[in-house]
Protein backbone atom coordinates (compact mmCIF):
# COMPACT_ATOMS: atom_id res chain seq x y z
CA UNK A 1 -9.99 -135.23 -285.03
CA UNK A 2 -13.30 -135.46 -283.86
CA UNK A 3 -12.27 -135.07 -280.31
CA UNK A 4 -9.97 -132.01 -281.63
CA UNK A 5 -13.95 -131.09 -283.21
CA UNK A 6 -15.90 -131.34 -280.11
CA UNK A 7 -13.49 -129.15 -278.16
CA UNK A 8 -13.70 -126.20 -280.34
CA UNK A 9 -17.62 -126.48 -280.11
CA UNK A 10 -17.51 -126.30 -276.70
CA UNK A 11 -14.98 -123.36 -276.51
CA UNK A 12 -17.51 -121.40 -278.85
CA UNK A 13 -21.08 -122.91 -277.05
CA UNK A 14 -19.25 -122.01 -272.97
CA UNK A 15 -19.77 -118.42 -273.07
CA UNK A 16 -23.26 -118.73 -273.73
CA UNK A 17 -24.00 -120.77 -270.81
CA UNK A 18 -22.90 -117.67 -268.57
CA UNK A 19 -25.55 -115.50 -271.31
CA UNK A 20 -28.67 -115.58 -268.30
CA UNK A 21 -26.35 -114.66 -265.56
CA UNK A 22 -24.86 -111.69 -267.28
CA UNK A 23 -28.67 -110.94 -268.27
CA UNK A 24 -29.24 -111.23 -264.50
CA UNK A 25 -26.55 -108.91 -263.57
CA UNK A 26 -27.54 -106.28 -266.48
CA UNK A 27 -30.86 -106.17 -264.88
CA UNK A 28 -30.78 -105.64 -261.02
CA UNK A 29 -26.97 -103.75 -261.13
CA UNK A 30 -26.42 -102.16 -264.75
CA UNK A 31 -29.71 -100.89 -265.70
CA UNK A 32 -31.01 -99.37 -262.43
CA UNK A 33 -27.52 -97.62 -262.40
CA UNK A 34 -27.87 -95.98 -265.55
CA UNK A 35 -31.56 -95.18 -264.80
CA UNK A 36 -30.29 -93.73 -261.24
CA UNK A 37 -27.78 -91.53 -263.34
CA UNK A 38 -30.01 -89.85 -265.71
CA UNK A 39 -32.58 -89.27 -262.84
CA UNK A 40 -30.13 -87.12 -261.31
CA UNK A 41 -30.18 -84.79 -264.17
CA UNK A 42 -33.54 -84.39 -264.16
CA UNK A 43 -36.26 -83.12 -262.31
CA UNK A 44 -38.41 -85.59 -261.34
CA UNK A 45 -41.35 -86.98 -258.44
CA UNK A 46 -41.94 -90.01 -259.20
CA UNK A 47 -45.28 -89.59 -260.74
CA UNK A 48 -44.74 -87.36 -263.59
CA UNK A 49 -42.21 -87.53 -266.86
CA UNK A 50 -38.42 -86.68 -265.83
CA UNK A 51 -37.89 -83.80 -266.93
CA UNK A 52 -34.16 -82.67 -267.87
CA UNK A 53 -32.63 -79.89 -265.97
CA UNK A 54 -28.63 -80.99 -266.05
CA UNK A 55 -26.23 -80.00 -263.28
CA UNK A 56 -29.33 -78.88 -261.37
CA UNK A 57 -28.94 -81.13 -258.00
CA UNK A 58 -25.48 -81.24 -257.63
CA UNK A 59 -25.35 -77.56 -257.59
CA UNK A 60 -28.12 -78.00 -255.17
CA UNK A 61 -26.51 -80.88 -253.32
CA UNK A 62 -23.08 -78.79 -252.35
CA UNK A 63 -25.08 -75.26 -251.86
CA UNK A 64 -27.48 -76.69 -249.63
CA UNK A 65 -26.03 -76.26 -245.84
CA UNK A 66 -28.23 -79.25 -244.76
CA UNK A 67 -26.28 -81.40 -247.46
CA UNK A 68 -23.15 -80.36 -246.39
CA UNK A 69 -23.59 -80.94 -242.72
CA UNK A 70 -24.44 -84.41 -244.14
CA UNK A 71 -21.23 -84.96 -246.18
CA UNK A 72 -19.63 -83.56 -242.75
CA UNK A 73 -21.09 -86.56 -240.63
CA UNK A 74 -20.37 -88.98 -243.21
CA UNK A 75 -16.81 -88.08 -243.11
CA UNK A 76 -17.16 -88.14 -239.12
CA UNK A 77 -18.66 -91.83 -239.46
CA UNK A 78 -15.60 -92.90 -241.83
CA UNK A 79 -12.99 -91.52 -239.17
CA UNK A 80 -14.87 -92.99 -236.50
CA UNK A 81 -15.25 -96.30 -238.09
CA UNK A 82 -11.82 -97.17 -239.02
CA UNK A 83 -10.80 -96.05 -235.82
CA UNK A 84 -12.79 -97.52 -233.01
CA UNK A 85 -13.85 -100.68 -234.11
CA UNK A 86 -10.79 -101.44 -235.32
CA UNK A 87 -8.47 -100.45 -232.83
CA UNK A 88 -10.45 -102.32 -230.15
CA UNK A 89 -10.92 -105.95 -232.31
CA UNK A 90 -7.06 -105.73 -232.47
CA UNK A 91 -6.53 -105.37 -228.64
CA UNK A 92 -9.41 -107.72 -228.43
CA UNK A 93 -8.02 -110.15 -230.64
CA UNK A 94 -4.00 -109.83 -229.25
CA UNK A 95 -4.63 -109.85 -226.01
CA UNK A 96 -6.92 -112.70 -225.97
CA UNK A 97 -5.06 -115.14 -228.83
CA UNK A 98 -3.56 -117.42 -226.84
CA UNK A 99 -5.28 -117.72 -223.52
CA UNK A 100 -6.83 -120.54 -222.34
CA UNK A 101 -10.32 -118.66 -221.99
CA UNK A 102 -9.85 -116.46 -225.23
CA UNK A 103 -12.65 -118.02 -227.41
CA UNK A 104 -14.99 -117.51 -224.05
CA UNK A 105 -13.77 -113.53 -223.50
CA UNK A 106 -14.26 -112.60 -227.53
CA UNK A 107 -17.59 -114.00 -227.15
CA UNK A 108 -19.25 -110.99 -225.41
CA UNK A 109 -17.55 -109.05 -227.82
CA UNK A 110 -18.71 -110.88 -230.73
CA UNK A 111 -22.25 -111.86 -229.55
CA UNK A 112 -23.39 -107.90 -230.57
CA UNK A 113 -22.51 -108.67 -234.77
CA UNK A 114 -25.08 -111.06 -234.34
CA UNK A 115 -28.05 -108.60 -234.26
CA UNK A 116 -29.32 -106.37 -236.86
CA UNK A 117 -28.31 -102.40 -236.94
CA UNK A 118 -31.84 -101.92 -236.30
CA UNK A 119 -31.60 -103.64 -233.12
CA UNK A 120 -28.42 -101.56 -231.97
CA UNK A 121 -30.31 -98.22 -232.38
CA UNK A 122 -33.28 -99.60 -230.20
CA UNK A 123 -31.03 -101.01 -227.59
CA UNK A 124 -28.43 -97.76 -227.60
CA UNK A 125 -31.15 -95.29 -228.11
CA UNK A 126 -33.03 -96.84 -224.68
CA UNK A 127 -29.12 -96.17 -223.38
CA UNK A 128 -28.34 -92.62 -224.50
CA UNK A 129 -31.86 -90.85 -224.35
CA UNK A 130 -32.49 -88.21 -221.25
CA UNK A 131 -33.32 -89.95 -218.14
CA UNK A 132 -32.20 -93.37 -220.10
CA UNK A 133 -29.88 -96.51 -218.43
CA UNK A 134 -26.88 -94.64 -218.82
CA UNK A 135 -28.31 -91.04 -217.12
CA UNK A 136 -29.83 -93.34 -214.60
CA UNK A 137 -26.85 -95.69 -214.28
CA UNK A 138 -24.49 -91.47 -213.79
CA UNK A 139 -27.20 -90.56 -211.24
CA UNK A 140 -27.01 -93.97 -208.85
CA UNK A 141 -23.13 -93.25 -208.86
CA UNK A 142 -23.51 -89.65 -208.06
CA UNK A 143 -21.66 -88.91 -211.34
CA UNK A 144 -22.10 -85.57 -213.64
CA UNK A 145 -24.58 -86.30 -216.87
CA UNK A 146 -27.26 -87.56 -215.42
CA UNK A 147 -29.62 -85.97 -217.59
CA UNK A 148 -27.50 -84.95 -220.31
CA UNK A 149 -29.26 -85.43 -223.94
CA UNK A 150 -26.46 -87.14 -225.57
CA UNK A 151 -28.53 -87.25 -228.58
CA UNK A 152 -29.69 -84.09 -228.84
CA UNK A 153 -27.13 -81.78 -230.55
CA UNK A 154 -24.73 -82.30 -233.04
CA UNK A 155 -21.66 -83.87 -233.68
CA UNK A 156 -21.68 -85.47 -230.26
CA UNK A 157 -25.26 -87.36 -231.62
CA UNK A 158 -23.20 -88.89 -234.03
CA UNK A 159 -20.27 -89.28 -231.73
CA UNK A 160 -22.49 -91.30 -229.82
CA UNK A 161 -24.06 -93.48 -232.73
CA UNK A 162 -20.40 -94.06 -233.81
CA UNK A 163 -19.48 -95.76 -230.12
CA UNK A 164 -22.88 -97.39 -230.54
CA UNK A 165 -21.65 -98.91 -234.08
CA UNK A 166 -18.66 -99.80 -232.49
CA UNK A 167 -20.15 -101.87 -230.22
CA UNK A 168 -21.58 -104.02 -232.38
CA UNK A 169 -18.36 -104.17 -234.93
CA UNK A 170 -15.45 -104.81 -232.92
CA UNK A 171 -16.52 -108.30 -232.48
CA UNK A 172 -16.41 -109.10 -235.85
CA UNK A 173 -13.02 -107.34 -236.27
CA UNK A 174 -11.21 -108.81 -233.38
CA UNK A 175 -12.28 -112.07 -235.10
CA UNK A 176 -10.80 -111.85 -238.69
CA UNK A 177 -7.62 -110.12 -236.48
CA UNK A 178 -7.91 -114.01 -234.71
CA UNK A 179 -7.52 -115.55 -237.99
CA UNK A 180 -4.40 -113.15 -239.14
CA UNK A 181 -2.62 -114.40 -236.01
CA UNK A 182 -3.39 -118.05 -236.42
CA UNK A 183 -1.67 -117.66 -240.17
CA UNK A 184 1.92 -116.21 -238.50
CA UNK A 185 3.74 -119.31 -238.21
CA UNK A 186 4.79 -119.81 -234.83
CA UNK A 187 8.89 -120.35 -235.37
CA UNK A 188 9.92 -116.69 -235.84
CA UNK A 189 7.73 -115.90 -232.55
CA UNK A 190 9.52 -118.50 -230.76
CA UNK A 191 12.76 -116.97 -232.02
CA UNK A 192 11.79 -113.63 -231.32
CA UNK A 193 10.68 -114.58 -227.55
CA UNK A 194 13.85 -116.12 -226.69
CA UNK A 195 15.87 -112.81 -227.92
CA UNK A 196 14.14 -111.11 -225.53
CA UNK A 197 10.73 -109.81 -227.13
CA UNK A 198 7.92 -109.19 -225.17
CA UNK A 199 4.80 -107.32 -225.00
CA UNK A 200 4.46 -104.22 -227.25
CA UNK A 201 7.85 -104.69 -228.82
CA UNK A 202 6.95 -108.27 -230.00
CA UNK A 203 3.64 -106.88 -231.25
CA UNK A 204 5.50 -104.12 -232.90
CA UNK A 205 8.09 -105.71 -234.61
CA UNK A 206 6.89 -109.28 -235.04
CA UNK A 207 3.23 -109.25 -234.93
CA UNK A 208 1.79 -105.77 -236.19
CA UNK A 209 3.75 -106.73 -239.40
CA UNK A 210 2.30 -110.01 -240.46
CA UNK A 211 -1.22 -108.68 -239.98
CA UNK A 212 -0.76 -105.83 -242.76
CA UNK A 213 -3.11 -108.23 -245.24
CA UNK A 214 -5.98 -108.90 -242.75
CA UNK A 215 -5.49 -105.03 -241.51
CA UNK A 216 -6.11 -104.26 -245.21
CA UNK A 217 -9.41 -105.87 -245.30
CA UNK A 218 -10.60 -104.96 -242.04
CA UNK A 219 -10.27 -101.05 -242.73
CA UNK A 220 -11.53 -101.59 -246.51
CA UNK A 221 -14.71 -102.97 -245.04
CA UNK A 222 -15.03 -100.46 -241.99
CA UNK A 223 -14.19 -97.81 -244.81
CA UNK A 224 -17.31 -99.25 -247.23
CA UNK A 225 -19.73 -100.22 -244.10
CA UNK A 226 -18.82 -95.83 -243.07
CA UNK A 227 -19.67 -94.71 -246.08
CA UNK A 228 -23.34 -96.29 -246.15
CA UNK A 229 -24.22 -95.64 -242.70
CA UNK A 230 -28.42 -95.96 -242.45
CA UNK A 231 -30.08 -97.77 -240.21
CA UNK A 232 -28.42 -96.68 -236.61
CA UNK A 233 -28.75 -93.00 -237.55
CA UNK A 234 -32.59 -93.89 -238.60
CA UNK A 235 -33.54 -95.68 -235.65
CA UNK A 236 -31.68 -93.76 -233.04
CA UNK A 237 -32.21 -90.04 -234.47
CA UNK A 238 -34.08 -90.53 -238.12
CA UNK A 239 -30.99 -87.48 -238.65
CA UNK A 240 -32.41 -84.95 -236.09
CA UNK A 241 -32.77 -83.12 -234.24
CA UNK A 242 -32.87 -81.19 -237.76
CA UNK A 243 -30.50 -82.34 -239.88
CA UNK A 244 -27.59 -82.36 -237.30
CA UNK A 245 -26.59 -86.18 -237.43
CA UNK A 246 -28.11 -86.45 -240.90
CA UNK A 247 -25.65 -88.95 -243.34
CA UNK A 248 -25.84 -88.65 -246.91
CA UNK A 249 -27.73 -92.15 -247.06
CA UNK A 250 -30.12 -91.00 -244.83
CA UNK A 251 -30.30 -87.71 -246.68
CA UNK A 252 -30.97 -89.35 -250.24
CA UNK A 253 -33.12 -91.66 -248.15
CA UNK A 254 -35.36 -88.40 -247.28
CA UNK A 255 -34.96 -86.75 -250.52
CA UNK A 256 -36.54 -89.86 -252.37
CA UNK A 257 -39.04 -91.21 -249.99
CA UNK A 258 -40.12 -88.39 -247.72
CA UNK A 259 -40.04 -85.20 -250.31
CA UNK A 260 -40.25 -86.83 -253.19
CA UNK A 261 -37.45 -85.10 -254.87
CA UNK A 262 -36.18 -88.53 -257.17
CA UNK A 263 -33.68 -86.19 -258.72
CA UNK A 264 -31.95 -84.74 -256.06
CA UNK A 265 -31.82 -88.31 -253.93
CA UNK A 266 -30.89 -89.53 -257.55
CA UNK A 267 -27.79 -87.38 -257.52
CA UNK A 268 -26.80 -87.84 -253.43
CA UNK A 269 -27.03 -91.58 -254.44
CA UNK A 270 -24.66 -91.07 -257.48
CA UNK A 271 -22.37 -89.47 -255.74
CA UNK A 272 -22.22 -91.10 -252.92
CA UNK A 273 -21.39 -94.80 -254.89
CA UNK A 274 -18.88 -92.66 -256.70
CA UNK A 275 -17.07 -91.84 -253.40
CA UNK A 276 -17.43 -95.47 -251.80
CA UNK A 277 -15.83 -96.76 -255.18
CA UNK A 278 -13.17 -94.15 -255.26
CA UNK A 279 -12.28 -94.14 -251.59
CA UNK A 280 -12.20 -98.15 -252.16
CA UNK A 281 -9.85 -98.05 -255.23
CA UNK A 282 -7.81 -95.34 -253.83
CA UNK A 283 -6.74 -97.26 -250.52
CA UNK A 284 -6.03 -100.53 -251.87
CA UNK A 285 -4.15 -99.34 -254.29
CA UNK A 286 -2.13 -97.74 -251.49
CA UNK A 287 -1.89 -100.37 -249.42
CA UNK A 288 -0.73 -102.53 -252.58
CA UNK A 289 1.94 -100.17 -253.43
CA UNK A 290 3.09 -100.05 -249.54
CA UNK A 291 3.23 -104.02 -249.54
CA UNK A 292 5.59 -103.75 -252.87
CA UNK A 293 7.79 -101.65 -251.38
CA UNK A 294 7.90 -103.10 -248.37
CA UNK A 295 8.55 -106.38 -250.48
């Protein structure tokens, strides 16, 4: 009985162990959240009371050309980035899985993850501006583009940020692609080899297949990654020339920081966690209804 006692106390005293870690999370997520939503309905500097002006900034936010063009390189970033990077970590990863060398040849693909985003836009802006190491690298080979400003115009800026990105992710991806292939048990591979599979057929049919899960989380996280894009486009352009490779986390970046327009960066932030959660929610939900049918 007293054991039977005891228990129940501690069934009724657990929950407010986890009281200072919910108080945690309320604090840094839940309450700047709902202080970041009703900013966007207002109109506000940072200085002075918010002061309420309701669907103001979003009306603002899809009027305003410059915000658009935004949302348009966002959605350039999110094709680019589920594309690129992942395409090349999976021929990375299956065409080096195996070989004797293969942890030595993913190396100079994975070396790039190591360094910060900030460090890619130094390093690939030194690359892509006029007269840079690639115009100089086109001009030694007598090749067209020598002094081409691959960063001055739009979409191809971004176009070039994206293979920049992609540089520095692939490594990464081909390396959770290594781990979906060491989890395919090797008997049905075996099986498939000696009926005659080979190449792209046995990746097709054998491989491609049992790398659905790891494919899942790979795209999810280029998807999320996309959607937040910062610190490239900052370094490499700060969104110029203009606005032309402007994101809309570099826009709500400027709206905040540089004009001082809390309300409208307020709302480009709202909606722009709103579309990463969405977008998020959406596709793994599709990808879970694909696996049950496939199941």
């Amino acid at each position: 009985m007293r054991n039977a006692a005891a228990a129940r106390t501690g069934a009724r005293v657990a929950p407010l162990f986890g009281l200072p870690a919910a108080g945690v999370v309320a604090l840094l997520l839940y309450l700047p959240f709902l202080w970041t939503t009703y900013v966007s309905f207002t109109e506000y500097d940072g200085l002075a009371s918010p002061v309420w002006n309701g669907l103001t900034n979003y009306k603002a936010m899809f009027s305003d050309p410059d915000l658009i063009g935004s949302l348009v390189n966002t959605l350039l970033w999110v094709a680019g980035m589920i594309t690129l990077p992942v395409v090349l970590g999976l021929l990375v990863a299956v065409l080096t899985y195996g070989h004797k060398w293969g942890t030595w040849l993913r190396l100079p693909f994975l070396l790039p993850y190591a360094i910060s985003g900030v460090a890619v836009g130094v390093i690939w802006g030194f690359v892509l501006q006029p007269d840079g190491a690639l115009g100089q690298a086109l001009g030694f080979f007598g090749l067209p583009g020598e002094h081409t400003g691959w960063l001055q115009s739009g979409p191809g800026n971004t176009l070039m940020m994206i293979v920049a990105t992609t540089w520095q992710a692939a490594g990464v991806n081909a390396l959770l692609f290594v781990v979906g292939l060491q989890s395919i048990p090797t008997e049905p591979l075996e099986a498939a080899r000696l009926d005659g599979a080979e190449g792209f057929s046995l990746f097709r049919h054998h491989l491609w297949p049992q790398l659905r899960a790891i494919t899942t989380v790979v795209i999810g996280l280029s998807l999320v990654g996309s959607l937040k894009t910062f610190d490239v486009v900052w370094v490499m352009t700060q969104g110029g020339p203009g606005t032309s490779s402007e994101t809309l986390a570099l826009s709500m970046y400027k709206e905040t920081f540089v004009l001082n327009d809390y309300g409208q960066g307020a709302a480009i932030a709202l909606f722009l966690s709103l579309v990463t959660f969405a977008a998020s929610i959406l596709y793994l939900r599709y990808q879970l209804g694909d696996a049950r049918e496939q199941g």
